[in-house]
N, C-alpha and C. Protein backbone atom coordinates (compact mmCIF):
# COMPACT_ATOMS: atom_id res chain seq x y z
N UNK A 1 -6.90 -26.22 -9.14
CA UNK A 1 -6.58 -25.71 -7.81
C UNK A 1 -7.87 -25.21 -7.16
N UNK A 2 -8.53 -25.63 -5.77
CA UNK A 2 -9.10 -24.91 -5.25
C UNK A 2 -9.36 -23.47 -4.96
N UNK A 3 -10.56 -22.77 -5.09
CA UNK A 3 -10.60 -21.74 -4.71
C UNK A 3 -10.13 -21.23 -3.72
N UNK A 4 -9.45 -21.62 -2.34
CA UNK A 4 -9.52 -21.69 -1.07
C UNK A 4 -8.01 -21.28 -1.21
N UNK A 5 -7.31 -22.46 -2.00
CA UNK A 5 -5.72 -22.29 -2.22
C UNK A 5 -5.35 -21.29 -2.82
N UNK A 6 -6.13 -21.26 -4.37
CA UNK A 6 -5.85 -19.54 -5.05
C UNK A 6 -6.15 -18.60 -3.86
N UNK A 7 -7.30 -18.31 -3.35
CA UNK A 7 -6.89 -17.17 -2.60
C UNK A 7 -5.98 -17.06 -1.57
N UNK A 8 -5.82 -17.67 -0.92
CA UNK A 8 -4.71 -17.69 0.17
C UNK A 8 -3.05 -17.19 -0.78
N UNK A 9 -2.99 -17.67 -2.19
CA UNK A 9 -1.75 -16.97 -3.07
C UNK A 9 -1.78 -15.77 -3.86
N UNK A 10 -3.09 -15.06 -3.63
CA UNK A 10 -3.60 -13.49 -4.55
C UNK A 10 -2.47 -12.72 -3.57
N UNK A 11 -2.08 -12.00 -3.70
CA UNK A 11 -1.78 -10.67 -2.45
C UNK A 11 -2.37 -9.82 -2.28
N UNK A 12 -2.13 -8.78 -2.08
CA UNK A 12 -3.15 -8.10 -1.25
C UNK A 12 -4.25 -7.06 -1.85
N UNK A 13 -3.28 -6.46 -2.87
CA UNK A 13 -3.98 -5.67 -3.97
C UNK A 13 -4.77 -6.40 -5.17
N UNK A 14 -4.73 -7.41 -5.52
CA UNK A 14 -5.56 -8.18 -6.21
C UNK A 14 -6.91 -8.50 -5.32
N UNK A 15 -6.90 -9.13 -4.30
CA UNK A 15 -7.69 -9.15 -2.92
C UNK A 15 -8.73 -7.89 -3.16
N UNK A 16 -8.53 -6.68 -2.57
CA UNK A 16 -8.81 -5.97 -3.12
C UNK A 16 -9.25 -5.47 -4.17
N UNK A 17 -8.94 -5.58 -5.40
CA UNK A 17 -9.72 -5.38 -6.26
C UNK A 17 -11.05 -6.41 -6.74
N UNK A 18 -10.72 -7.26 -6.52
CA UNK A 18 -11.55 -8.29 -6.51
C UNK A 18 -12.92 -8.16 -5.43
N UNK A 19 -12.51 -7.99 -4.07
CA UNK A 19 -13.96 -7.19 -3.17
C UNK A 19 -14.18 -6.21 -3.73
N UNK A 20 -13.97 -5.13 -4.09
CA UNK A 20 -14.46 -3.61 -5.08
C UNK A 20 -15.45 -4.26 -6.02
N UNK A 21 -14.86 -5.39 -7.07
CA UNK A 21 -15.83 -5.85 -8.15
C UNK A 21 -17.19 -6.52 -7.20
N UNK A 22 -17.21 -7.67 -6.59
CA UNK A 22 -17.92 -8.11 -6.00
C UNK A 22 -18.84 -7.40 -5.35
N UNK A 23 -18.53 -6.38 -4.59
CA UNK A 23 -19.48 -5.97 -3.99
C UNK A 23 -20.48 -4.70 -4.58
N UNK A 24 -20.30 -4.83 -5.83
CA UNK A 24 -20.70 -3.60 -7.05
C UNK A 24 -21.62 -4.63 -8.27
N UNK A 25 -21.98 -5.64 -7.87
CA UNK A 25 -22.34 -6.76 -8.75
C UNK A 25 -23.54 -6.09 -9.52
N UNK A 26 -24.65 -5.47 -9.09
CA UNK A 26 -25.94 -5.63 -9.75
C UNK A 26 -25.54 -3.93 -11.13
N UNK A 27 -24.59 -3.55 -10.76
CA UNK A 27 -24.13 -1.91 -11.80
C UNK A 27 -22.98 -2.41 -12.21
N UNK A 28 -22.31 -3.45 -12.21
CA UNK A 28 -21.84 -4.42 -13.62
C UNK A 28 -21.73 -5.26 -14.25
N UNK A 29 -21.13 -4.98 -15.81
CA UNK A 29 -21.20 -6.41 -16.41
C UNK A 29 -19.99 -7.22 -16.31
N UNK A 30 -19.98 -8.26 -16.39
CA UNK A 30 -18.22 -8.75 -15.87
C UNK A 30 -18.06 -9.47 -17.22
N UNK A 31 -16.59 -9.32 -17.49
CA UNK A 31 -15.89 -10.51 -18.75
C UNK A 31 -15.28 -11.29 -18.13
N UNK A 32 -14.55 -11.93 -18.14
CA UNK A 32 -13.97 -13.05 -17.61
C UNK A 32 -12.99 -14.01 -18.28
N UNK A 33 -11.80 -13.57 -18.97
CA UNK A 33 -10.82 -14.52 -19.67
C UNK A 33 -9.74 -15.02 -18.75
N UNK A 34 -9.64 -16.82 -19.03
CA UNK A 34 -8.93 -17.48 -18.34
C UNK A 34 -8.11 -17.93 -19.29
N UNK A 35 -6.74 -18.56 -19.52
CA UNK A 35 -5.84 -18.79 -20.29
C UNK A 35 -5.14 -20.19 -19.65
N UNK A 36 -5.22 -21.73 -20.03
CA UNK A 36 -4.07 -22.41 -19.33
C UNK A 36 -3.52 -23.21 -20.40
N UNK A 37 -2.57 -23.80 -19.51
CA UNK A 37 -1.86 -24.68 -20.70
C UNK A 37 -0.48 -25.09 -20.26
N UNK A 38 -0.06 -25.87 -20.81
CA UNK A 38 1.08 -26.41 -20.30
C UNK A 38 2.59 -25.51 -19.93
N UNK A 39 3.32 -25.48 -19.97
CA UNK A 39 4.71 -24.76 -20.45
C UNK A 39 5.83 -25.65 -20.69
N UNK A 40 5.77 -26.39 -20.29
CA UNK A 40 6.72 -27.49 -21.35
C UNK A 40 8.15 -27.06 -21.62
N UNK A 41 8.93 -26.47 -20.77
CA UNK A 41 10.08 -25.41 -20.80
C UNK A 41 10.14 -24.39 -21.83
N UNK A 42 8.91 -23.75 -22.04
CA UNK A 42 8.68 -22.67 -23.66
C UNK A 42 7.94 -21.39 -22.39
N UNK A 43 8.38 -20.18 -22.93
CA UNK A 43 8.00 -18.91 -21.96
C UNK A 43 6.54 -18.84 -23.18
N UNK A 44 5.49 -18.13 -22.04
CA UNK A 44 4.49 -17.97 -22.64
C UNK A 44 4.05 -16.68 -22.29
N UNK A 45 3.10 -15.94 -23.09
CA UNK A 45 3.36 -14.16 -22.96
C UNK A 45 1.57 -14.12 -23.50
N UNK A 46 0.68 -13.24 -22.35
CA UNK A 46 -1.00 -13.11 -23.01
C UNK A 46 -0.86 -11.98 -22.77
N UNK A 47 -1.80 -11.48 -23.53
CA UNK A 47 -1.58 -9.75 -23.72
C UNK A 47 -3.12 -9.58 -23.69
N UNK A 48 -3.86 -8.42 -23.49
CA UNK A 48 -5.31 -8.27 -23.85
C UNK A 48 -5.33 -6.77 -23.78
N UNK A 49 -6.00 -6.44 -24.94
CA UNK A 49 -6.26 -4.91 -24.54
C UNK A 49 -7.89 -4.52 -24.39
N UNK A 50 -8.35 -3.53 -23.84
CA UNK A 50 -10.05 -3.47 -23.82
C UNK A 50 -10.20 -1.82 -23.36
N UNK A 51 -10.85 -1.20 -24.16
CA UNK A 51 -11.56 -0.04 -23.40
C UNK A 51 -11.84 0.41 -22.21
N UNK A 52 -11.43 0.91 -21.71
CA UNK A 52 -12.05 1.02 -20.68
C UNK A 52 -12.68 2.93 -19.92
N UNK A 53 -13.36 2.95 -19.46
CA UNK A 53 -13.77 4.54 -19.01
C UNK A 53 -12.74 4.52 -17.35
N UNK A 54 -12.39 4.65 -17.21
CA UNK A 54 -11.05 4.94 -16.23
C UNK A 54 -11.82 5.59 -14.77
N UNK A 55 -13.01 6.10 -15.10
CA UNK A 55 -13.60 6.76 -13.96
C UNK A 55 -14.59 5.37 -13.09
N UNK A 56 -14.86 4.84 -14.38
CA UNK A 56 -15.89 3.51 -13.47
C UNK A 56 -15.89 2.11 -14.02
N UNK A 57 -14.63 1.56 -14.81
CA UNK A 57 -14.60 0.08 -15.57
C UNK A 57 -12.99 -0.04 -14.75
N UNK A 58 -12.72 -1.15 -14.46
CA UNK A 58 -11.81 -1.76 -14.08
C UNK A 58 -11.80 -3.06 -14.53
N UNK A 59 -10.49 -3.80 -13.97
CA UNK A 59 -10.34 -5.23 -14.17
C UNK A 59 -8.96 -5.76 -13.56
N UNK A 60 -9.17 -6.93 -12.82
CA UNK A 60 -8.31 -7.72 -11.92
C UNK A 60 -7.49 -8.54 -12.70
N UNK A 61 -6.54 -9.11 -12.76
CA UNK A 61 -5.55 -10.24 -13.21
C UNK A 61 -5.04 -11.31 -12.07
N UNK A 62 -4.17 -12.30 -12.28
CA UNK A 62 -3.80 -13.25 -11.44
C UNK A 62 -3.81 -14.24 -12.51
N UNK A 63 -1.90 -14.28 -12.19
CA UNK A 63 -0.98 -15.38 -12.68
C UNK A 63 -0.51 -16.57 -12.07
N UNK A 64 -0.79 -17.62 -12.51
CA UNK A 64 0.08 -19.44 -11.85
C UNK A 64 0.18 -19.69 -12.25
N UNK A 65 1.79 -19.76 -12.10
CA UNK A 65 3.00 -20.49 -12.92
C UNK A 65 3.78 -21.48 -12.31
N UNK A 66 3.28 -22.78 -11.85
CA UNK A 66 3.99 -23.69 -11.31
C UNK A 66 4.02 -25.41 -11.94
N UNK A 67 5.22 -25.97 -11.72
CA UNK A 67 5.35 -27.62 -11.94
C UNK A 67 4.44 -27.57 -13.55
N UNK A 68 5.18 -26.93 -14.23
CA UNK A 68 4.55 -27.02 -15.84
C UNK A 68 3.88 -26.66 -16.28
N UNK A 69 2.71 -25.85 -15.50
CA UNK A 69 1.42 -25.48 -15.72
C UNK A 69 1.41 -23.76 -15.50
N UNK A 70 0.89 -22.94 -16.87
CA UNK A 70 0.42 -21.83 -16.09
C UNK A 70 -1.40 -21.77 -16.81
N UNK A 71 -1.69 -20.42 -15.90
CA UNK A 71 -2.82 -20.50 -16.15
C UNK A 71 -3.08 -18.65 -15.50
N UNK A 72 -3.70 -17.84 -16.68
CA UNK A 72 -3.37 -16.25 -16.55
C UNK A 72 -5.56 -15.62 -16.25
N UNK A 73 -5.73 -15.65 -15.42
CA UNK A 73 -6.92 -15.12 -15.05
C UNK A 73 -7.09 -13.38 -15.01
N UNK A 74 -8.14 -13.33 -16.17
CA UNK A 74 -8.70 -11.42 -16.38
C UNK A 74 -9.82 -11.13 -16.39
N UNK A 75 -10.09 -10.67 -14.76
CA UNK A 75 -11.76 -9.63 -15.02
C UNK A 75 -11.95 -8.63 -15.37
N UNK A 76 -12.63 -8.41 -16.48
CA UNK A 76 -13.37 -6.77 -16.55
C UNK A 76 -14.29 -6.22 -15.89
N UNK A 77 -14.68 -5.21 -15.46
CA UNK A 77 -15.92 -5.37 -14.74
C UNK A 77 -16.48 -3.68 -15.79
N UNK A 78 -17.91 -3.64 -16.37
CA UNK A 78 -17.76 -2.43 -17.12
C UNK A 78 -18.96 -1.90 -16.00
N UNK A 79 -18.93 -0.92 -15.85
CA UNK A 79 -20.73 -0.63 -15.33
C UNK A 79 -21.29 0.32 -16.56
N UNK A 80 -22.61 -0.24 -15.74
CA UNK A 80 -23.52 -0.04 -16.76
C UNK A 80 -24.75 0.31 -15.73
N UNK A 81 -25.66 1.83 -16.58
CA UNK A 81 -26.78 2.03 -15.98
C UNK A 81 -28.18 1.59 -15.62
């Protein structure tokens, strides 16, 4: 899927978090796990856990689940001095 199309389907608070990370680029480090794969009429469930300092590490998600296919997108963003 185009970048163009995913965003036009984020809403609004993902949107958002996503400019917060971006525009904070050079005071963090980013992770980046993407997950896809078929679904084949079988429910599929990703879980991730990670540390985080609550005052200055965050991280975005964004799920697509359509015509057989999903695919589960997770940024971390940690800062660092």
């Amino acid at each position: 899927m185009p970048i163009s199309k995913l965003d036009s389907k984020m809403d609004s608070p993902s949107k958002t978090i996503c400019c917060c990370l971006c525009c904070k680029v050079d005071r963090y480090k980013y992770v980046t796990v993407v997950s896809m794969g078929p679904t084949a009429n079988n429910e599929v469930v990703v879980a991730s856990r990670c540390l985080l300092n609550s005052e200055f590490d965050t991280f975005a998600s964004y799920t697509y689940d359509e015509r057989g296919l999903y695919a589960v997108a997770i940024v971390f963003a940690f800062y660092r001095e």
